[in-house]
Protein backbone atom coordinates (compact mmCIF):
# COMPACT_ATOMS: atom_id res chain seq x y z
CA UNK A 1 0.00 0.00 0.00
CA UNK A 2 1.40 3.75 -0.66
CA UNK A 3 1.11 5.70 2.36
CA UNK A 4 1.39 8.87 0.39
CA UNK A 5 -1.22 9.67 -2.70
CA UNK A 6 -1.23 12.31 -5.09
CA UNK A 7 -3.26 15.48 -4.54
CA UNK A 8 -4.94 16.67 -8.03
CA UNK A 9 -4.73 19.65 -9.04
CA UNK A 10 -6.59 19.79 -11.85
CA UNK A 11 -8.04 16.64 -14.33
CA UNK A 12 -4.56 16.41 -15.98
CA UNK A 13 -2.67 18.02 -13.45
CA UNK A 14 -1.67 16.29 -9.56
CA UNK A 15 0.88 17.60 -6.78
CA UNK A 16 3.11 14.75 -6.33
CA UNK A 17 5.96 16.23 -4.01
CA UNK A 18 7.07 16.08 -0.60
CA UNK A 19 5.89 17.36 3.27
CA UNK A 20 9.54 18.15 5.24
CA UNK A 21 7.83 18.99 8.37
CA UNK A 22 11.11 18.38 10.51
CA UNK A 23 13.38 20.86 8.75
CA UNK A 24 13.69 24.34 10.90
CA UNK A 25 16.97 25.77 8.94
CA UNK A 26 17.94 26.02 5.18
CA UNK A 27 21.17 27.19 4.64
CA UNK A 28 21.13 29.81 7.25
CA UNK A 29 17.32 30.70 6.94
CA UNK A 30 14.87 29.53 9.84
CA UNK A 31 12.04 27.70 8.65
CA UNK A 32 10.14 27.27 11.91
CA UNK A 33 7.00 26.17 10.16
CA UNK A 34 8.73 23.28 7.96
CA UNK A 35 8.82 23.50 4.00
CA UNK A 36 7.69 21.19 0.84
CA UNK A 37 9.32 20.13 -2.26
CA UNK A 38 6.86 20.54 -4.77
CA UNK A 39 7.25 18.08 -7.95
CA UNK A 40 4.28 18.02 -10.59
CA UNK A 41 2.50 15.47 -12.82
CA UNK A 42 1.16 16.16 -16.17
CA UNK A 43 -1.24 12.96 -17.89
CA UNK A 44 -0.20 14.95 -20.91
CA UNK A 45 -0.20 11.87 -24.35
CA UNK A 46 3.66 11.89 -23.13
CA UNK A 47 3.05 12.16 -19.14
CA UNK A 48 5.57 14.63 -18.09
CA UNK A 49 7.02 15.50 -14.57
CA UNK A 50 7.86 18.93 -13.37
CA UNK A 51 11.14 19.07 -10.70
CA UNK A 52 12.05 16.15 -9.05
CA UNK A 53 12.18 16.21 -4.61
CA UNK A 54 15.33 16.60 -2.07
CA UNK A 55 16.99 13.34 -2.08
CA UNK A 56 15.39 11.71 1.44
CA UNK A 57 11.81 12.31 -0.09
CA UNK A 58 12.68 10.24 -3.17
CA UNK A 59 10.15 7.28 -2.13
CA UNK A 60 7.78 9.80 -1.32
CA UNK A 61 7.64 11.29 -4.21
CA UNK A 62 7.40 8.07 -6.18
CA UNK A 63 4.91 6.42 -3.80
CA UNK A 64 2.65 9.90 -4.95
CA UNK A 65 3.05 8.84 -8.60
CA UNK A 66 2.35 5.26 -8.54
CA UNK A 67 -1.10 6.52 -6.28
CA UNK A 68 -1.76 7.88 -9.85
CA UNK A 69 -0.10 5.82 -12.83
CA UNK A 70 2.93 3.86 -13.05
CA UNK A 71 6.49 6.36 -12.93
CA UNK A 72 7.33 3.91 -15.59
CA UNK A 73 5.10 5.66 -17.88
CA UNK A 74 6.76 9.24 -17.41
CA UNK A 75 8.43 10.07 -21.01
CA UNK A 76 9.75 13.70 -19.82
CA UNK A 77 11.06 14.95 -16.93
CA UNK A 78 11.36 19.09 -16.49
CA UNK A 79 14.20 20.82 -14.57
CA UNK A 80 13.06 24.24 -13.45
CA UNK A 81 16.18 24.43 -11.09
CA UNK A 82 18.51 22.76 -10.49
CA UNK A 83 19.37 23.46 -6.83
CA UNK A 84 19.26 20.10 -4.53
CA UNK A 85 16.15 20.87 -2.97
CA UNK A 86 14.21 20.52 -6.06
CA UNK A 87 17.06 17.85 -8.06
CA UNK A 88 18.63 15.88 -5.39
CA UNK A 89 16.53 12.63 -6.16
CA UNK A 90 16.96 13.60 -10.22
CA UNK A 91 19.14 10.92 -10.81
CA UNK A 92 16.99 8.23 -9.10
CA UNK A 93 13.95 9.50 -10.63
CA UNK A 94 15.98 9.14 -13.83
CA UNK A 95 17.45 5.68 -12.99
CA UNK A 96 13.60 4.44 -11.79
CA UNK A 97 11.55 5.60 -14.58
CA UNK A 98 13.77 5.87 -16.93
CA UNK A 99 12.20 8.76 -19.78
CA UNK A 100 12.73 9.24 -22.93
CA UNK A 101 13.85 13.45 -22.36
CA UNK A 102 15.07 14.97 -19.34
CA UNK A 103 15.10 19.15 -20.22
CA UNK A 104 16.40 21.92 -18.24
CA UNK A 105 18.09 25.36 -19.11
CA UNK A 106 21.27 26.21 -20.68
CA UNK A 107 22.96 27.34 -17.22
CA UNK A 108 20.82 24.42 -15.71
CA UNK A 109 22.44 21.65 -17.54
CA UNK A 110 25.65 23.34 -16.23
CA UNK A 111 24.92 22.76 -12.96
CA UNK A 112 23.31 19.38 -13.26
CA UNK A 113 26.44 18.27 -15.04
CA UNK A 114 28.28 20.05 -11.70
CA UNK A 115 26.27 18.05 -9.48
CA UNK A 116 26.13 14.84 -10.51
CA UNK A 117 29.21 14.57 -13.16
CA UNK A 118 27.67 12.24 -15.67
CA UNK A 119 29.18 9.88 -18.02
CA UNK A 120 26.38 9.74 -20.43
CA UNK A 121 24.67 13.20 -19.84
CA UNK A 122 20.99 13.17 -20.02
CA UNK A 123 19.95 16.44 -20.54
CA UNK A 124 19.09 18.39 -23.40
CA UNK A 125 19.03 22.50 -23.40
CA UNK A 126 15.72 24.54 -23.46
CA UNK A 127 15.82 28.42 -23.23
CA UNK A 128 13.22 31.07 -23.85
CA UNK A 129 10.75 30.63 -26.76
CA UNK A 130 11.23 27.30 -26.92
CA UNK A 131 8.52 24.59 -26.45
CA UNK A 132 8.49 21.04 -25.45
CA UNK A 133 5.91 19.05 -27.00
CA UNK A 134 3.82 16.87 -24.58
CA UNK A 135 1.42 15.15 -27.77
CA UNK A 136 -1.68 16.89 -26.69
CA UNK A 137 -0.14 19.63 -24.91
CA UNK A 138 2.76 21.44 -24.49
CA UNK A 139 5.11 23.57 -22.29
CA UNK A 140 6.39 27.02 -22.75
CA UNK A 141 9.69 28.02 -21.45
CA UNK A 142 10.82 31.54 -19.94
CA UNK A 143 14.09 31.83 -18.43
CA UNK A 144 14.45 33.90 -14.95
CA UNK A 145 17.83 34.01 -14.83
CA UNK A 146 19.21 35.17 -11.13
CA UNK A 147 15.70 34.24 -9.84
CA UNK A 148 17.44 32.87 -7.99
CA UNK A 149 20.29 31.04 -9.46
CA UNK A 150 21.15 31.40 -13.03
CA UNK A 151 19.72 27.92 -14.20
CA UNK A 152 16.06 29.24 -13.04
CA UNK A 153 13.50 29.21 -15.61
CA UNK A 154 9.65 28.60 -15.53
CA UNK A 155 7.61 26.33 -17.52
CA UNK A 156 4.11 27.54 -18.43
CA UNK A 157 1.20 24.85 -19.62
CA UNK A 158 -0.96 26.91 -21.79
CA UNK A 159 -3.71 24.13 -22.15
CA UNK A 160 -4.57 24.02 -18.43
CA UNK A 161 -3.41 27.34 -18.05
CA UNK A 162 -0.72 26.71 -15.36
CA UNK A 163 2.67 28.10 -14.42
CA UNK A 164 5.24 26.08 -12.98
CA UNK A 165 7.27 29.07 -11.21
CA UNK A 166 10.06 26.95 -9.72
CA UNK A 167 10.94 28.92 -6.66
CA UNK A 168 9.03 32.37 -7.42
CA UNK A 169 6.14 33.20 -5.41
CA UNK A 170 6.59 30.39 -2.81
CA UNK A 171 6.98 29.96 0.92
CA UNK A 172 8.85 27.81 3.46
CA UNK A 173 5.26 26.44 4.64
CA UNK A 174 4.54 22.79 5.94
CA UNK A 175 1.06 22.07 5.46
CA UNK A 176 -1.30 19.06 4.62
CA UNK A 177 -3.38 22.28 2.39
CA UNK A 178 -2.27 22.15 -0.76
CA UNK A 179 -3.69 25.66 -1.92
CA UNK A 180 -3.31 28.92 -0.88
CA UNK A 181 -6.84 29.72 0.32
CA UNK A 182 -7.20 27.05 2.23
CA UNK A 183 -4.36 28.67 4.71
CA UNK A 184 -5.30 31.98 5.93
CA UNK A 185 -3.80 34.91 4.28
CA UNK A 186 -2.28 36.48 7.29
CA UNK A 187 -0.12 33.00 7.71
CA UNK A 188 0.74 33.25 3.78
CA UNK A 189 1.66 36.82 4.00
CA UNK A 190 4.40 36.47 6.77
CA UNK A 191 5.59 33.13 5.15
CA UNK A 192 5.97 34.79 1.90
CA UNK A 193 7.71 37.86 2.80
CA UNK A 194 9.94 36.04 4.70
CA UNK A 195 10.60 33.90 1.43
CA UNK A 196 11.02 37.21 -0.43
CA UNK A 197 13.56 38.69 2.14
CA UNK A 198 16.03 36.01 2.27
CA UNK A 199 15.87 34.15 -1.50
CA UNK A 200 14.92 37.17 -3.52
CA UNK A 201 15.54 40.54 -2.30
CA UNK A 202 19.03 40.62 -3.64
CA UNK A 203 17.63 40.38 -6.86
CA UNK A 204 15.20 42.58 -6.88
CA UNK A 205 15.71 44.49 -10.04
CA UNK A 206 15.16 41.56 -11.98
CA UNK A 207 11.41 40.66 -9.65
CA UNK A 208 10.71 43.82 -11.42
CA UNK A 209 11.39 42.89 -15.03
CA UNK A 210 10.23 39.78 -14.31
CA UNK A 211 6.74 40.93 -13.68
CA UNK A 212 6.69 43.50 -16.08
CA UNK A 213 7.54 40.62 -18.98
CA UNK A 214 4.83 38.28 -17.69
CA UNK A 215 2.19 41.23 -17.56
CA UNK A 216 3.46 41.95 -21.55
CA UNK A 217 3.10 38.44 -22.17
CA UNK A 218 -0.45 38.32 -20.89
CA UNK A 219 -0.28 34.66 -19.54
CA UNK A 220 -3.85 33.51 -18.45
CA UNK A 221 -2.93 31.51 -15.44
CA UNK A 222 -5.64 29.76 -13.20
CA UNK A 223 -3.21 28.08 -10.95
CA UNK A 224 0.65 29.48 -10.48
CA UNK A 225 2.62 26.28 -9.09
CA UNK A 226 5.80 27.37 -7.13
CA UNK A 227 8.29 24.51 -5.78
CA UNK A 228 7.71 25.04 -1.86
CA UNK A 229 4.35 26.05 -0.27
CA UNK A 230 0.82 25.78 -1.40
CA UNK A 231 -0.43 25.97 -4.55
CA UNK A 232 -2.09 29.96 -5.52
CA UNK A 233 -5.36 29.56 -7.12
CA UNK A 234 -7.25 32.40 -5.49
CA UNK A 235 -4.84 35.03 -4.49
CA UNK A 236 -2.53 34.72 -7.45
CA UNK A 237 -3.08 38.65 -8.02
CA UNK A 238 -2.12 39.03 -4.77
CA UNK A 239 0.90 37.64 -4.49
CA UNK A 240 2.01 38.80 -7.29
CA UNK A 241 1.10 42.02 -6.43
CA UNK A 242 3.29 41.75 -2.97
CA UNK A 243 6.16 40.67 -4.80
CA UNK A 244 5.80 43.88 -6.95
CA UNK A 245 5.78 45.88 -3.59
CA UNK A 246 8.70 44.09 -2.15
CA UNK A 247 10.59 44.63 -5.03
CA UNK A 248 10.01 47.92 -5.61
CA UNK A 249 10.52 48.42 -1.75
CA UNK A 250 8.78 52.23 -1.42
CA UNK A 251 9.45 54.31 1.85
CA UNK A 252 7.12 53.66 4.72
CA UNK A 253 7.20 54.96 8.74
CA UNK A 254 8.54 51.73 9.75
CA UNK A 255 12.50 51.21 11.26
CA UNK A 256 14.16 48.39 12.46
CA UNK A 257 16.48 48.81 15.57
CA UNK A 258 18.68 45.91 16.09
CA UNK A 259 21.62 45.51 18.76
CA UNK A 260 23.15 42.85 20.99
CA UNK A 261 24.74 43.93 24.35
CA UNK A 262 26.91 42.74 27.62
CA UNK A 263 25.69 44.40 30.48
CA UNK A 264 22.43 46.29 28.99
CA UNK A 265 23.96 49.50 28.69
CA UNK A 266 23.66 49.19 24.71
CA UNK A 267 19.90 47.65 25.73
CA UNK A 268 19.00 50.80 27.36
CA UNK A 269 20.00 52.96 24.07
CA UNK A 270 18.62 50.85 21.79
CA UNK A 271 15.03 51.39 24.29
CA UNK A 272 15.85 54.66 24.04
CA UNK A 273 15.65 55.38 20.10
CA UNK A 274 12.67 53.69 19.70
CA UNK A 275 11.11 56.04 21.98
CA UNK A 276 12.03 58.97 19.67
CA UNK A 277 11.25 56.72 16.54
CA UNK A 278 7.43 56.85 17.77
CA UNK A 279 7.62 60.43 19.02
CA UNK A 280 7.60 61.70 15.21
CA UNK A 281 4.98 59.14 14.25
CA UNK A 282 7.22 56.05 12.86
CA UNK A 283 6.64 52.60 13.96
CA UNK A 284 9.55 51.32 15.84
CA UNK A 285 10.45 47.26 16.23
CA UNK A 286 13.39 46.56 18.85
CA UNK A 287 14.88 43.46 17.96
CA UNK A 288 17.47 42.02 20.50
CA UNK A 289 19.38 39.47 18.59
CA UNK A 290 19.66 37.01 21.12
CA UNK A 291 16.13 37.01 21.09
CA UNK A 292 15.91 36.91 17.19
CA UNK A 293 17.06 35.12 13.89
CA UNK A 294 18.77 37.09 11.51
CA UNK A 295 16.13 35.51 8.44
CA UNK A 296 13.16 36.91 10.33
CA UNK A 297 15.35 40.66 10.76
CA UNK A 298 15.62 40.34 7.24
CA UNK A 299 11.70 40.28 7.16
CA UNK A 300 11.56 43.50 8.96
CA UNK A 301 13.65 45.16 7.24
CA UNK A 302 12.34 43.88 3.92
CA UNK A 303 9.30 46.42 4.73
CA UNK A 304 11.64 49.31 6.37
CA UNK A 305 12.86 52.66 6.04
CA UNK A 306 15.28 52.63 8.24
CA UNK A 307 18.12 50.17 9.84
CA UNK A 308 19.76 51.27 13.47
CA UNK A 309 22.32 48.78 14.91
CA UNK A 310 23.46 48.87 18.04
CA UNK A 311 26.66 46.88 19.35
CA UNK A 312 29.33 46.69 22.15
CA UNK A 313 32.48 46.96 21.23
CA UNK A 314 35.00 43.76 22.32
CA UNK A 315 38.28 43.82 21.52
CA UNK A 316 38.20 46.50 19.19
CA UNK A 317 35.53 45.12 17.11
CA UNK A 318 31.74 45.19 16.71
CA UNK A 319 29.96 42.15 18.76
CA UNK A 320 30.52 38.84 16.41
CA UNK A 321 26.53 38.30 16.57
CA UNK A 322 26.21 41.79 15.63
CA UNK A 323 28.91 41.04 12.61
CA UNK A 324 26.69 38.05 11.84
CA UNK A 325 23.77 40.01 11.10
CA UNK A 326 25.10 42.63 9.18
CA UNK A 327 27.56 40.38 6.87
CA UNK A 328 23.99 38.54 6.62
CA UNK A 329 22.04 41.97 5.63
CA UNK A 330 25.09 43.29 3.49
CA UNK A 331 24.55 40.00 1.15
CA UNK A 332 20.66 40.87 1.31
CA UNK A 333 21.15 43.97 -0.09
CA UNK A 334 18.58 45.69 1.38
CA UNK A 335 17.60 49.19 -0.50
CA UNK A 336 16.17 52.49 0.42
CA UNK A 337 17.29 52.77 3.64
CA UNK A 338 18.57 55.86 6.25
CA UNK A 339 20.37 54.53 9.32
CA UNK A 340 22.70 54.57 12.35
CA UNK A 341 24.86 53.19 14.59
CA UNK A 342 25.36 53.27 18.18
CA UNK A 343 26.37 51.33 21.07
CA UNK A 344 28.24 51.32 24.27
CA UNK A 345 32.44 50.57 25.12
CA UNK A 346 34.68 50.43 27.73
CA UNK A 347 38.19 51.84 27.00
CA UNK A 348 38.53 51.78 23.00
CA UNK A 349 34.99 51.99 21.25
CA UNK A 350 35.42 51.20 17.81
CA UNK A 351 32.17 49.57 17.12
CA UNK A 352 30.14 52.50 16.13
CA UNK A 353 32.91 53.55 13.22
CA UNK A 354 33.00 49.66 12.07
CA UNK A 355 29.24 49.97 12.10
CA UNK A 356 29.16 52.86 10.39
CA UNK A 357 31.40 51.57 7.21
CA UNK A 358 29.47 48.69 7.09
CA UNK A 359 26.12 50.40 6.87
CA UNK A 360 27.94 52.55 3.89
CA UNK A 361 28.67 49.76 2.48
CA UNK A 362 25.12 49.24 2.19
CA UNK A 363 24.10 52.33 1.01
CA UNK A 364 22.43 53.15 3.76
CA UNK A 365 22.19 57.12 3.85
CA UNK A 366 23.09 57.87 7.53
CA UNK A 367 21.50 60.37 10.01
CA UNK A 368 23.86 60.20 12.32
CA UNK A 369 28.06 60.74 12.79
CA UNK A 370 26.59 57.92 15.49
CA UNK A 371 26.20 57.38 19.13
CA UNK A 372 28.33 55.92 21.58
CA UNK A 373 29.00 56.01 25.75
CA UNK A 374 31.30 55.17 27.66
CA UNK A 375 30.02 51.90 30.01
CA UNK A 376 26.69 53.00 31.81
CA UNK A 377 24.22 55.10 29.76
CA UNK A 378 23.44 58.57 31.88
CA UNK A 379 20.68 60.70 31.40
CA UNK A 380 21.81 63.41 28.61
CA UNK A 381 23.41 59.77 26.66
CA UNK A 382 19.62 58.45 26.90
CA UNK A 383 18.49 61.84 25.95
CA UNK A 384 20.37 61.91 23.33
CA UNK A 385 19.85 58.44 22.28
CA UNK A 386 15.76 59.40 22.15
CA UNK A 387 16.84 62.66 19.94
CA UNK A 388 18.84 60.43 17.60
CA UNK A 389 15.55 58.06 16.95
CA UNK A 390 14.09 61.20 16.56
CA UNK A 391 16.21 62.17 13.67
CA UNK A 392 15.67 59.20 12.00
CA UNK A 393 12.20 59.34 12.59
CA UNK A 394 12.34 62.78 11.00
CA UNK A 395 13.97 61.79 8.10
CA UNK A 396 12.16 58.87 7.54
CA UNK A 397 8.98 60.92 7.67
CA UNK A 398 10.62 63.87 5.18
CA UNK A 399 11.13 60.65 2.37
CA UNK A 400 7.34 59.22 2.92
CA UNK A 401 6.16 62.89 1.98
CA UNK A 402 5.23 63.81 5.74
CA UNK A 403 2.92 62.09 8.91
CA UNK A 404 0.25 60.37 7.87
C-alpha cells in the first residue's frame, strides 16, 4: 500500500511532491514552520514530470506517482532548477523511470552536469521561446535568470493554463493544504515575505522585469505552481502584487532597531531610540538578537525605512553576533534605507565607526556621525539616544512625503 497519494490539481494536473515537516533551517534561513518540495504530474499523451524532490523524499515522491499511474510511464522529466532541494533525487527519478527526455536550461544543464558529473549526460538545453511538445499539450519556457540562481527558468502549460514558477512566489510552509486559500492569508503573508527577504531581495531588479515581462506576455494563469508552499489559485493577483511591492521596496514609517549587548547599557539605548522613533509618528520594532534570527530581521527590514544597529564593542571590534547580522544583511542587499549606529564601550569603542562603514557599504544614507558612551548610559546619553531616533524618525517621515 502507498502511504502517500497524489493530490490533483486539476483533471490532468496532480501535486506529487514532498511534506519536510522536521526541517527548521535552510542554509542559514529559519524555517520554523517546515517547507515542501513541490514536484508536478502532467497525464499529458507523453506524461511529463515537473522538478524532481530533495533526495530523502525520493520514495515519497514516487509512492505519490504510482497513487496515480505507473512512474514507468513518465516520457519527460522538467528541470526548473537545479538546486538540490528541487534535483537531489533527479538521478533516481531518472534511474527508476527511466524517460525518454530529461530538459532543463542552458545554465541548468551546467549545474546538473556540476552536481552529478555524468558519463552519459541526459539532458538536453531549453531556453526562452522554446517549447516542449507533450502530444496533446505542451510547455512554454521563460528563463528567470538570477531568480534565484542562473539555471532558473519557468515552464508555463498553456492548455490548463498553469505556471510552474520553480521557486518564485513560494513559501517555506509545511502544510497538509495544498492551496493557498485554504491557509489563511495572514499565515501566507508572513511566510511569503519572509521567502522574499532572504531568497529574492538581492535580486530585486530583476522581480521587477520579471513581472513586467509576464504582464506583456499576458499569460492567463488559473493556478501558479511554485516549488515550496501551497499551490495559488485564489490570491494569485495578490501575491504577485506583494512581490511587486517588495521589489520595488517604497518608503514607509517603519524602522528596524537591532543591537546585541553585555551588560544592557547598549539595551538601554537601543530602548531609548525607539522612543524617539514613535515620538515623530514612525513605527519602531526593537529586535534584540539574542532574542531573534537574523532571516526573520531580514523580514523587517524587507518592509523598512530605516536600519539602526546597536553593538558593544569587544576587543576592538563590533559584537561577532552583531557582525553576523550585518555580513547577513550586506549579502541581502537591502535598498532604500537611512540609518545609524550606536552602542556602548569600555576603554577603545570602535564599534560605532566599524558599524558605520558597514552600513555605507550598504548604502544606507546615515542620520547620524553615530552614538556611543562610555560603560553606563546617563541621562543626557539616553536623551540623546531618544533625539537620535528622533532624527531618524524625522527623516524617515521627510522621504514618505510627511505624517500620515
Amino acid at each position: 500500500m502507498d502511504v502517500f497519494k497524489a493530490v490533483k490539481l486539476t483533471e490532468n494536473v496532480y501535486w506529487v511532491g514532498a511534506i519536510d515537516w522536521a526541517i527548521r533551517d535552510f542554509h542559514g534561513y529559519s524555517t520554523g514552520k517546515g517547507s515542501t518540495y513541490n514536484a508536478y504530474l502532467i497525464l499529458s499523451e507523453k506524461v511529463t514530470l515537473i522538478d524532481t524532490v530533495k533526495a530523502p523524499f525520493f520514495e515519497e515522491m514516487m509512492m505519490r506517482i504510482s497513487s496515480v499511474i505507473d512512474p514507468s510511464g513518465i516520457e519527460i522529466i522538467v528541470s526548473n532548477h537545479s538546486e538540490l532541494d528541487h534535483t537531489g533525487s533527479l538521478r533516481q527519478t531518472i534511474a527508476a523511470v527511466k524517460p525518454d527526455k530529461v530538459y532543463a536550461s542552458p545554465m541548468g544543464s551546467k549545474a546538473l552536469a556540476a552536481h552529478f558529473h555524468w558519463e552519459d549526460d541526459p539532458i538536453e538545453v531549453v531556453k526562452t521561446g522554446d517549447s516542449i511538445n507533450l502530444g496533446n499539450m505542451r510547455i512554454e519556457i521563460i528563463e528567470t535568470r538570477m531568480l534565484h540562481w542562473p539555471d532558473s527558468m519557468v515552464s508555463y502549460l498553456p492548455e490548463e493554463k498553469i505556471l510552474f514558477s520553480q521557486d518564485g512566489f513560494g513559501m517555506h510552509l509545511a502544510s497538509t493544504e495544498r492551496f493557498d486559500d485554504e491557509l489563511p492569508l495572514s499565515l501566507l503573508e508572513v511566510e511569503a515575505r519572509k521567502y522574499y527577504a532572504n531568497i529574492l531581495m538581492p535580486f530585486s531588479p530583476l522581480v521587477t522585469s520579471l513581472l513586467g515581462n509576464l504582464a506583456k506576455m499576458a499569460l492567463e494563469i488559473d493556478l501558479l505552481c511554485p516549488d515550496h508552499g501551497p499551490v495559488w489559485r485564489t490570491n494569485i493577483d495578490w501575491i504577485l502584487g506583494k512581490w511587486g511591492s517588495w521589489a520595488e521596496k517604497k518608503p514607509c514609517p517603519r524602522a528596524v532597531v537591532i543591537y546585541d549587548t553585555m551588560w544592557n547599557s547598549t539595551r538601554r539605548m537601543a530602548e531609548a531610540i525607539i522612543e524617539g522613533l514613535a515620538q515623530e509618528g514612525v513605527s519602531g520594532i526593537l529586535m534584540p538578537l539574542r532574542a531573534s534570527h537574523i532571516s526573520d530581521i531580514a523580514a523587517e527590514v524587507l518592509e523598512a525605512s530605516a536600519l539602526i544597529v546597536g553593538s558593544p564593542t569587544i576587543n576592538g571590534r563590533i559584537f561577532p553576533s552583531v557582525a553576523e547580522c550585518m555580513n547577513y544583511l550586506g549579502g541581502l542587499k537591502p535598498g532604500n534605507l537611512v540609518g545609524a549606529a550606536f552602542g556602548s564601550y569600555g576603554w577603545s569603542g570602535e564599534a560605532v565607526k566599524e558599524l558605520n562603514g558597514l552600513l555605507e557599504g550598504m548604502k544606507v544614507e546615515l542620520v547620524s556621525e553615530g552614538l556611543r558612551t562610555v560603560y553606563v548610559p546617563d541621562e543626557q546619553v539616553l536623551e540623546e539616544s531618544v533625539d537620535l531616533g528622533r532624527s531618524a524618525g524625522r527623516r524617515i517621515m521627510e522621504i514618505c512625503g510627511g505624517k500620515e
